[in-house]
Structures are given as structure tokens and as C-alpha cells.
PDB file of N, CA and C in Angstrom:
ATOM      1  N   UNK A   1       1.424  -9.090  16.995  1.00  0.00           N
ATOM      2  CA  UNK A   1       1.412  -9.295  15.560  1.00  0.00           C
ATOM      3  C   UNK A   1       2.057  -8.090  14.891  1.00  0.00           C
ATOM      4  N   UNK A   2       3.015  -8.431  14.263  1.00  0.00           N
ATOM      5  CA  UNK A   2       3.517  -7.342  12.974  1.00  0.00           C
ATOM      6  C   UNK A   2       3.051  -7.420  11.704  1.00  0.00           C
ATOM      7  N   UNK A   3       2.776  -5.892  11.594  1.00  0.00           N
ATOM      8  CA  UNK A   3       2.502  -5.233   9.957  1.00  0.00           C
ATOM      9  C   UNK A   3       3.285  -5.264   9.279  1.00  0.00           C
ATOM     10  N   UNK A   4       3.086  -5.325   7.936  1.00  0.00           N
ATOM     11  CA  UNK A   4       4.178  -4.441   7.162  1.00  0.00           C
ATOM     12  C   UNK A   4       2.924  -4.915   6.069  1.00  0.00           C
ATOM     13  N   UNK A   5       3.741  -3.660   5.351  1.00  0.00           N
ATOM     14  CA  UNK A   5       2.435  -2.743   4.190  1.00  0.00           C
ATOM     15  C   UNK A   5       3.637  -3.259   2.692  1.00  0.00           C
ATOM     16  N   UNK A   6       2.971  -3.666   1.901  1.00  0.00           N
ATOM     17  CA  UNK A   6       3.304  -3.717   0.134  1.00  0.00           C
ATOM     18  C   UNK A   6       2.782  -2.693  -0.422  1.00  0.00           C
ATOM     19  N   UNK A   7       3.682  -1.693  -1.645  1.00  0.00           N
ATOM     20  CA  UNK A   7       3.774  -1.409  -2.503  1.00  0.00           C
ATOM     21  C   UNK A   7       3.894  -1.168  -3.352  1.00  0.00           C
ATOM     22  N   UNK A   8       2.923  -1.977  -4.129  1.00  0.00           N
ATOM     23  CA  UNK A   8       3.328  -1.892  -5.873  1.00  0.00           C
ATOM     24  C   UNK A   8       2.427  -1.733  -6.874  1.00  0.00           C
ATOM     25  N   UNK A   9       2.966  -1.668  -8.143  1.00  0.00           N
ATOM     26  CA  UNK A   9       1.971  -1.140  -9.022  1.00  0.00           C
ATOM     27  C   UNK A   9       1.277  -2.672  -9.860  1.00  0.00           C
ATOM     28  N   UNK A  10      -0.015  -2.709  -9.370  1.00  0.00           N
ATOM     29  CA  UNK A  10      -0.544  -4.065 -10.167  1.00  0.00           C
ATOM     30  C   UNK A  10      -0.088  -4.761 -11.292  1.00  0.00           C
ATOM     31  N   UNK A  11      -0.153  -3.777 -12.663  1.00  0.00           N
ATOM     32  CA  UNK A  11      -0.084  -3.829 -13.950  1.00  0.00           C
ATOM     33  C   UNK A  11       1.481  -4.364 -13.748  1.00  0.00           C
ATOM     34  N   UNK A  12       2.603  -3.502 -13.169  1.00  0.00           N
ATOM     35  CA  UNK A  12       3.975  -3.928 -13.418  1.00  0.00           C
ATOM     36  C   UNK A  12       4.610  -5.189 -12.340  1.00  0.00           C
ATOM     37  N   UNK A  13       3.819  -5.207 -11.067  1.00  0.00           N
ATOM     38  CA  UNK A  13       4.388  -6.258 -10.272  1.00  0.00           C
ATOM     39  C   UNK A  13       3.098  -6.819  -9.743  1.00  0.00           C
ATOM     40  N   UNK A  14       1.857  -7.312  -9.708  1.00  0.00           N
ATOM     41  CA  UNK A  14       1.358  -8.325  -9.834  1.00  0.00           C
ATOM     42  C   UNK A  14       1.466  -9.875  -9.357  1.00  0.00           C
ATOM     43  N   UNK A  15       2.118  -9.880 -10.415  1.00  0.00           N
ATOM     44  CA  UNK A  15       2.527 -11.544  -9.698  1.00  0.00           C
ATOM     45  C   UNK A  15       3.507 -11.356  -8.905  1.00  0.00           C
ATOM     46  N   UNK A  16       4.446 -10.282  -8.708  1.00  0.00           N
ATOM     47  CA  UNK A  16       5.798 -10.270  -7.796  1.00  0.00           C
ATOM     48  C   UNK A  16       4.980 -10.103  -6.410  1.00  0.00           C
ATOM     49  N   UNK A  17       4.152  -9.431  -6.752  1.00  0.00           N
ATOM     50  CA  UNK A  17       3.492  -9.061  -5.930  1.00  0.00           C
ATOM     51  C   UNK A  17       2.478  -9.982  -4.725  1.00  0.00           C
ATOM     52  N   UNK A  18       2.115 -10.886  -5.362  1.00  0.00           N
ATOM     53  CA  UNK A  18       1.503 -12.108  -4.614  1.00  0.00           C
ATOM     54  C   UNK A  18       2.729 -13.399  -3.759  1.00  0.00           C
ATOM     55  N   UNK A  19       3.528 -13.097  -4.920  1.00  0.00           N
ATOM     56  CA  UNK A  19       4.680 -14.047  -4.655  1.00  0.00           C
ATOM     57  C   UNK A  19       5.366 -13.283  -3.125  1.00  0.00           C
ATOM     58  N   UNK A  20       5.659 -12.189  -2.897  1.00  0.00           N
ATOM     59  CA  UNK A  20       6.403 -11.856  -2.136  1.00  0.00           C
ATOM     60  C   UNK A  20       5.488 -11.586  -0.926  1.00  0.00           C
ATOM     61  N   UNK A  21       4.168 -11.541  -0.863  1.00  0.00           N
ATOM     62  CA  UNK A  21       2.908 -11.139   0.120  1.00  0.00           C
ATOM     63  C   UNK A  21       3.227 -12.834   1.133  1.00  0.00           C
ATOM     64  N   UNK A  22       3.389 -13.552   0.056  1.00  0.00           N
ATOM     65  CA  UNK A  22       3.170 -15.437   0.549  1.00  0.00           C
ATOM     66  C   UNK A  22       4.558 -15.372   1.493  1.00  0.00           C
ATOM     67  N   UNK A  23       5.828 -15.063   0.418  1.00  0.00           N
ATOM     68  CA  UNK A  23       7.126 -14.984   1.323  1.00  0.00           C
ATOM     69  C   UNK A  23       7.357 -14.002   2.763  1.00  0.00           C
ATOM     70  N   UNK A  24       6.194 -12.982   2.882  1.00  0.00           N
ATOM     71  CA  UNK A  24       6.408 -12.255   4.322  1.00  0.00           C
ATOM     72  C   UNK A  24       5.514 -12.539   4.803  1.00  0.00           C
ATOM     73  N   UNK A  25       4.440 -13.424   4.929  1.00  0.00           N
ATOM     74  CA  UNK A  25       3.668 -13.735   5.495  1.00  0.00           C
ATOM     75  C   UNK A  25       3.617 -14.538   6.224  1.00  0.00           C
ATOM     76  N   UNK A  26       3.874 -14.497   7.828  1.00  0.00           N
ATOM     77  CA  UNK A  26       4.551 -15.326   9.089  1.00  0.00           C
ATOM     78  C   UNK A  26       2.879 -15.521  10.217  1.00  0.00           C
ATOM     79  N   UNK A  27       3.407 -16.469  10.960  1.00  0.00           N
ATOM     80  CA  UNK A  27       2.307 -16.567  11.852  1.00  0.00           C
ATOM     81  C   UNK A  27       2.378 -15.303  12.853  1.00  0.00           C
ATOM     82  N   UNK A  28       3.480 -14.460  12.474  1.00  0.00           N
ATOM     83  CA  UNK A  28       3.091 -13.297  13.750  1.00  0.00           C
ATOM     84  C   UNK A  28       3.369 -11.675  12.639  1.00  0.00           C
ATOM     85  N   UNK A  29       3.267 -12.046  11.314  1.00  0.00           N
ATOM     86  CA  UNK A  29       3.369 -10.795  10.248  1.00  0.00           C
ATOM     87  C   UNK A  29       1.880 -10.843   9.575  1.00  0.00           C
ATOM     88  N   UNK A  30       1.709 -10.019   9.307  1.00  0.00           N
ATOM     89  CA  UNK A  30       0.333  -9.703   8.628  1.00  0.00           C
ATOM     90  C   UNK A  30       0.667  -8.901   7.676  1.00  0.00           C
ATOM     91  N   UNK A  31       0.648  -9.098   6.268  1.00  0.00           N
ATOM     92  CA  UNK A  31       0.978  -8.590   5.189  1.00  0.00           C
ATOM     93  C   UNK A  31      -0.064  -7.520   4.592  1.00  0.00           C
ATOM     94  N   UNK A  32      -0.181  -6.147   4.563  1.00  0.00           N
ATOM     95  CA  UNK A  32      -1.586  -5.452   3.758  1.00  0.00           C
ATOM     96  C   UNK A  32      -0.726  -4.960   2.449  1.00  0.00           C
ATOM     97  N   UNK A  33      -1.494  -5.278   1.099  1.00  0.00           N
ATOM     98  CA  UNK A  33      -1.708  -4.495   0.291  1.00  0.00           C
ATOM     99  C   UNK A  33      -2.771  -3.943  -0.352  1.00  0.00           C
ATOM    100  N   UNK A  34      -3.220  -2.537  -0.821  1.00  0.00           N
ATOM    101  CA  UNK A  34      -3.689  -1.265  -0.881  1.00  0.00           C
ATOM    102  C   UNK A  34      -5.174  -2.254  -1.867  1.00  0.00           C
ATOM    103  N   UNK A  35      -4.832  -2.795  -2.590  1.00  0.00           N
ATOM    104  CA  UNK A  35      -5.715  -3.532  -3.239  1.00  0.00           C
ATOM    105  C   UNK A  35      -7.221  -4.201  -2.458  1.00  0.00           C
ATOM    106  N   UNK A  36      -7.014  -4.509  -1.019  1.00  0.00           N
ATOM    107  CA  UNK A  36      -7.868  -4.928  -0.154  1.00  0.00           C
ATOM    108  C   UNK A  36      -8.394  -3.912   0.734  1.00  0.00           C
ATOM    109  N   UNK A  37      -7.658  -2.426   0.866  1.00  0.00           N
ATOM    110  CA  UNK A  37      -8.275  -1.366   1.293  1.00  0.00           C
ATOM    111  C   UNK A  37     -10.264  -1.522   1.702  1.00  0.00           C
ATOM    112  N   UNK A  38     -10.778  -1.381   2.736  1.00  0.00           N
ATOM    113  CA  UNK A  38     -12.105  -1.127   2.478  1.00  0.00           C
ATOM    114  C   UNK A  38     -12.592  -0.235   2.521  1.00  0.00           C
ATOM    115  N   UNK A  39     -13.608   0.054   1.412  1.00  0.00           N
ATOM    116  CA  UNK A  39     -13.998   1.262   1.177  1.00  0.00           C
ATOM    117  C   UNK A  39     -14.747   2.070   2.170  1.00  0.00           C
ATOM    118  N   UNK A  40     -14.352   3.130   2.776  1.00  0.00           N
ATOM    119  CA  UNK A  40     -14.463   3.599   4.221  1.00  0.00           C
ATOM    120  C   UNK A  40     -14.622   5.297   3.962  1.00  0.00           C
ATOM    121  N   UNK A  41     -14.628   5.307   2.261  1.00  0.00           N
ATOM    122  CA  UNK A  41     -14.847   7.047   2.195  1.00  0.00           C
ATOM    123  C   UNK A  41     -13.273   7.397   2.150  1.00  0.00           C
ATOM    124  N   UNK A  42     -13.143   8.550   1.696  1.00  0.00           N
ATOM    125  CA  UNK A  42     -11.920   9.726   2.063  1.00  0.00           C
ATOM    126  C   UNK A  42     -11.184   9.246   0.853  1.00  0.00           C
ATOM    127  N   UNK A  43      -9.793  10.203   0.732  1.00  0.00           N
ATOM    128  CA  UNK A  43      -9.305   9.763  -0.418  1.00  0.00           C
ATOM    129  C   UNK A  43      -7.862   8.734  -0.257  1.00  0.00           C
ATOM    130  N   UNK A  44      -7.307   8.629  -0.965  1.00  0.00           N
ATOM    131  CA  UNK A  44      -5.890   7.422  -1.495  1.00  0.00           C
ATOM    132  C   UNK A  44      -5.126   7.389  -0.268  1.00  0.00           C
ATOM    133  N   UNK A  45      -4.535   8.522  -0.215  1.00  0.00           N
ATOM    134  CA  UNK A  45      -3.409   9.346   0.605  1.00  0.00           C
ATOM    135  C   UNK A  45      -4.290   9.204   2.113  1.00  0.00           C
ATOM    136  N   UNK A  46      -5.644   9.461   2.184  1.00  0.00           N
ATOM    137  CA  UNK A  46      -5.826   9.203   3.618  1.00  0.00           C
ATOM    138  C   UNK A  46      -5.705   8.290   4.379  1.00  0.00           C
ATOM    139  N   UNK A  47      -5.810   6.997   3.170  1.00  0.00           N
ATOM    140  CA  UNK A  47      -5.971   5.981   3.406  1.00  0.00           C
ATOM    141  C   UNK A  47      -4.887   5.150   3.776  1.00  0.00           C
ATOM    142  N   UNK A  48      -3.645   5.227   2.898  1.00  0.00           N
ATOM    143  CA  UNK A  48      -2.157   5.268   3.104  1.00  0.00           C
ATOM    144  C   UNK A  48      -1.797   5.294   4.047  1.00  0.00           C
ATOM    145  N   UNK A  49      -1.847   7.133   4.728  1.00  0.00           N
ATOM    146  CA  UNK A  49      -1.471   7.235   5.745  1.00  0.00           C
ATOM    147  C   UNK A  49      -2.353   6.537   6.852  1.00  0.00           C
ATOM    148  N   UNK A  50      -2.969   6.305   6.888  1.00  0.00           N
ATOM    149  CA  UNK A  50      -4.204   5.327   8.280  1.00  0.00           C
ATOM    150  C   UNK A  50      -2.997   4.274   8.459  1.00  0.00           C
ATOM    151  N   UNK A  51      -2.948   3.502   6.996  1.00  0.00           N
ATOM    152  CA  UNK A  51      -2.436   1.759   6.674  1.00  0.00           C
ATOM    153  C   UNK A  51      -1.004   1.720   7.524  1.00  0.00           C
ATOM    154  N   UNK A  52      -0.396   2.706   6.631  1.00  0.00           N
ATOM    155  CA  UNK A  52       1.053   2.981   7.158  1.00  0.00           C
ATOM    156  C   UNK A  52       1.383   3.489   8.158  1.00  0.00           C
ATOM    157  N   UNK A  53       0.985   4.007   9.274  1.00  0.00           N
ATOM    158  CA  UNK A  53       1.115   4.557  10.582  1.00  0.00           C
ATOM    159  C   UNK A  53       1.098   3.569  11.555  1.00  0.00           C
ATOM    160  N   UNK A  54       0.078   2.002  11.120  1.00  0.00           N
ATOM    161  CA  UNK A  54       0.400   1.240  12.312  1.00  0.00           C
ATOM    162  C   UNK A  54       1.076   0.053  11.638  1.00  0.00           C
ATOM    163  N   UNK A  55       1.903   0.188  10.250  1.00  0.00           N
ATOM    164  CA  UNK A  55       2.791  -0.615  10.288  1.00  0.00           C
ATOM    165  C   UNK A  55       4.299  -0.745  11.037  1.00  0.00           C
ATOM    166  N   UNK A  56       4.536  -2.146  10.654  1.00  0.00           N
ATOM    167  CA  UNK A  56       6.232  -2.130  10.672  1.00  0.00           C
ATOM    168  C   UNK A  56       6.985  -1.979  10.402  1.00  0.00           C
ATOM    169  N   UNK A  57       6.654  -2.014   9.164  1.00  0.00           N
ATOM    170  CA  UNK A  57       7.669  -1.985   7.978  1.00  0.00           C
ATOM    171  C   UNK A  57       6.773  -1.690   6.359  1.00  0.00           C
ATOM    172  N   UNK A  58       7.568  -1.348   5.866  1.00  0.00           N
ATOM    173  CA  UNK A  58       6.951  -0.836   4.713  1.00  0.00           C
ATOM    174  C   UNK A  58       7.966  -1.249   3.355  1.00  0.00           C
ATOM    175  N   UNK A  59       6.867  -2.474   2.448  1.00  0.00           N
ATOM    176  CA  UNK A  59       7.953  -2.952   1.021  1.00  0.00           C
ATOM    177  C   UNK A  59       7.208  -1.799   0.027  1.00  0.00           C
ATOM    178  N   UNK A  60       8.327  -1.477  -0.940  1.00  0.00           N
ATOM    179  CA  UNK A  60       7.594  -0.010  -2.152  1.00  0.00           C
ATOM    180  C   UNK A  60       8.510  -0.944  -3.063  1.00  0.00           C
ATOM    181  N   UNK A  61       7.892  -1.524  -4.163  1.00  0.00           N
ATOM    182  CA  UNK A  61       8.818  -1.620  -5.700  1.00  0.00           C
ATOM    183  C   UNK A  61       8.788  -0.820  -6.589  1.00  0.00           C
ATOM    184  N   UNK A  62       9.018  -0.055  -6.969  1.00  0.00           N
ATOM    185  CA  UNK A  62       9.322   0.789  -7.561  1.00  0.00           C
ATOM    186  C   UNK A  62      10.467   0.308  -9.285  1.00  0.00           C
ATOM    187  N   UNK A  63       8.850   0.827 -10.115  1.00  0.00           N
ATOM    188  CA  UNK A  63       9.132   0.539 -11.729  1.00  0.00           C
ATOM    189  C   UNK A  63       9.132   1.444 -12.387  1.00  0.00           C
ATOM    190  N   UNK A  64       9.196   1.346 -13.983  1.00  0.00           N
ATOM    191  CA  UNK A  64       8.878   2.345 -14.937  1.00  0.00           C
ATOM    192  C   UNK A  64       7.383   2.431 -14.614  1.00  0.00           C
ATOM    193  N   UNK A  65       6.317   2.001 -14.532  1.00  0.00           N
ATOM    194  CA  UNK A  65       5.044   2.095 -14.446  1.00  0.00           C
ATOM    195  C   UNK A  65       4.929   2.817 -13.203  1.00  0.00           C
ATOM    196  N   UNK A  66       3.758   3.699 -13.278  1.00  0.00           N
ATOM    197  CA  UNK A  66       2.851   4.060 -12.191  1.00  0.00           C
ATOM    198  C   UNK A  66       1.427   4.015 -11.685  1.00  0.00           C
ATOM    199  N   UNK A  67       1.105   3.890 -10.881  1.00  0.00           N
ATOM    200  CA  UNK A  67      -0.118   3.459 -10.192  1.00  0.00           C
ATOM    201  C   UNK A  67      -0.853   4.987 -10.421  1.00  0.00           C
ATOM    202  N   UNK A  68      -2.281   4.454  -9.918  1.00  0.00           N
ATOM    203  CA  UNK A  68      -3.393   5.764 -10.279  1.00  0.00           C
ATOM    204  C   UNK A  68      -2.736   7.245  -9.633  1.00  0.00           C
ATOM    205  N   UNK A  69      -3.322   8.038 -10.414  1.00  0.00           N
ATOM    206  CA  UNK A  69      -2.969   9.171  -9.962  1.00  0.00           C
ATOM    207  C   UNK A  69      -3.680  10.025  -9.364  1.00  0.00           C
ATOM    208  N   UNK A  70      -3.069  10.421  -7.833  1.00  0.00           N
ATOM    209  CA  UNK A  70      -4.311  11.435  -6.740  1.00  0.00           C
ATOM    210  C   UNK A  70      -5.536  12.608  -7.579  1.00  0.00           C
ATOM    211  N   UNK A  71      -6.030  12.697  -7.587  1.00  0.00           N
ATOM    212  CA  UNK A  71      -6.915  13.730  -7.849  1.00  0.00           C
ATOM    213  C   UNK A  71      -6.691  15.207  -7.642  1.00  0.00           C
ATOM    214  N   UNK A  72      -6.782  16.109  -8.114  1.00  0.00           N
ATOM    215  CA  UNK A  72      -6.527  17.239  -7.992  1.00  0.00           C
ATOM    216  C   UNK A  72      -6.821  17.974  -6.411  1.00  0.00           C
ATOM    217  N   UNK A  73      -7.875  17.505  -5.423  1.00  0.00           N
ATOM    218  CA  UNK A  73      -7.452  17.824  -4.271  1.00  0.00           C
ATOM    219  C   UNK A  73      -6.801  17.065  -3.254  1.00  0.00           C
ATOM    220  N   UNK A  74      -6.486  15.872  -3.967  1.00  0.00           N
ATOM    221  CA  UNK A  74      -5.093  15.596  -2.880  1.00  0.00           C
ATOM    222  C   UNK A  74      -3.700  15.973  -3.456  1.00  0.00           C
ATOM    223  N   UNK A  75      -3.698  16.707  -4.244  1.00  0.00           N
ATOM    224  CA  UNK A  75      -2.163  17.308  -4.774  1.00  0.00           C
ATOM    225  C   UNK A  75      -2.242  18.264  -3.585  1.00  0.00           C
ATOM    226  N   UNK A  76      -3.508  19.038  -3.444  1.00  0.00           N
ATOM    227  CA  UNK A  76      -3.479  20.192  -2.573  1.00  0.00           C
ATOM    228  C   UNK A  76      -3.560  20.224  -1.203  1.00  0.00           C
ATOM    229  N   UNK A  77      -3.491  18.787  -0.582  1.00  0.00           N
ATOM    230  CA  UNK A  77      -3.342  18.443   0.555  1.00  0.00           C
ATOM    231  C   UNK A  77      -2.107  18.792   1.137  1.00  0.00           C
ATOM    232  N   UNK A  78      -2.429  19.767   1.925  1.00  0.00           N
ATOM    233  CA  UNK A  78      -1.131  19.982   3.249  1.00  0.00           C
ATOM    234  C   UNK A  78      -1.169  19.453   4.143  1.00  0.00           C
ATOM    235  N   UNK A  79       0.057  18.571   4.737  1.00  0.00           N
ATOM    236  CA  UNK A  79       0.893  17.457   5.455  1.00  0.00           C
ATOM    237  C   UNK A  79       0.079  18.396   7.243  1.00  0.00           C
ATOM    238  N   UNK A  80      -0.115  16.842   7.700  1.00  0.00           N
ATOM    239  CA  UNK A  80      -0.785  17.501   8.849  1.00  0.00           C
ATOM    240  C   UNK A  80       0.183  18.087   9.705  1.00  0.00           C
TER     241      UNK A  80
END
């Protein structure tokens, strides 16, 4: 089975967002977006990186809008 991870910002892609989850979604693709995350502790970025490490591929849309913003100690997070 293949991953691949969505990224987008609710408020600005939303419905693009459901629409395009349905269009990559194959009997051997498994589509995650961040929205279904379970709550497992730790912060955004930890979580990210977990999601995204055993994907395949990775969709990012990228708008004028932006999604929540890390907290002041994950700005200060140094890259492992």
C-alpha cells in the first residue's frame, strides 16, 4: 500500500481539498490529511515529521492563507 500525505490550509482549500483526497485515493494509495492526525501528545512538526517519513509522496497547496502557527518552542526546534 502507498502513502501520500495532503497539504493544505482548511479555510483556503477545503473543498479542493476533499475533492482531490477522493481523486488519489486508489485501492493500493492511502491518502492522510493532518486534519485526522490522532491525538498522541507532542507537537505539529512532530507529528508531520512521523506522517511524512513513511509516505510516498507528498501534495502541499500552497495559498495566500496560512494554517496555524507552531508555538514558540517549535520555532526553537533543532532538525534532528
Amino acid at each position: 500500500m502507498r502513502l501520500a500525505f495532503l497539504s493544505t490550509v482548511t479555510d483556503g482549500f477545503g473543498a479542493y481539498r476533499v475533492k482531490l483526497e477522493g481523486d488519489l485515493t486508489r485501492h493500493d494509495v492511502a491518502v492522510k490529511v493532518q486534519e485526522r492526525f490522532k491525538d498522541l501528545g507532542g507537537d505539529t512538526l512532530d507529528k508531520l515529521d512521523k506522517y511524512v517519513a513513511h509516505c510516498d509522496g507528498v501534495a502541499h497547496l500552497v495559498g495566500e492563507m496560512c494554517g496555524a502557527e507552531e508555538d514558540r518552542d517549535q520555532r526553537r526546534r533543532q532538525p534532528p
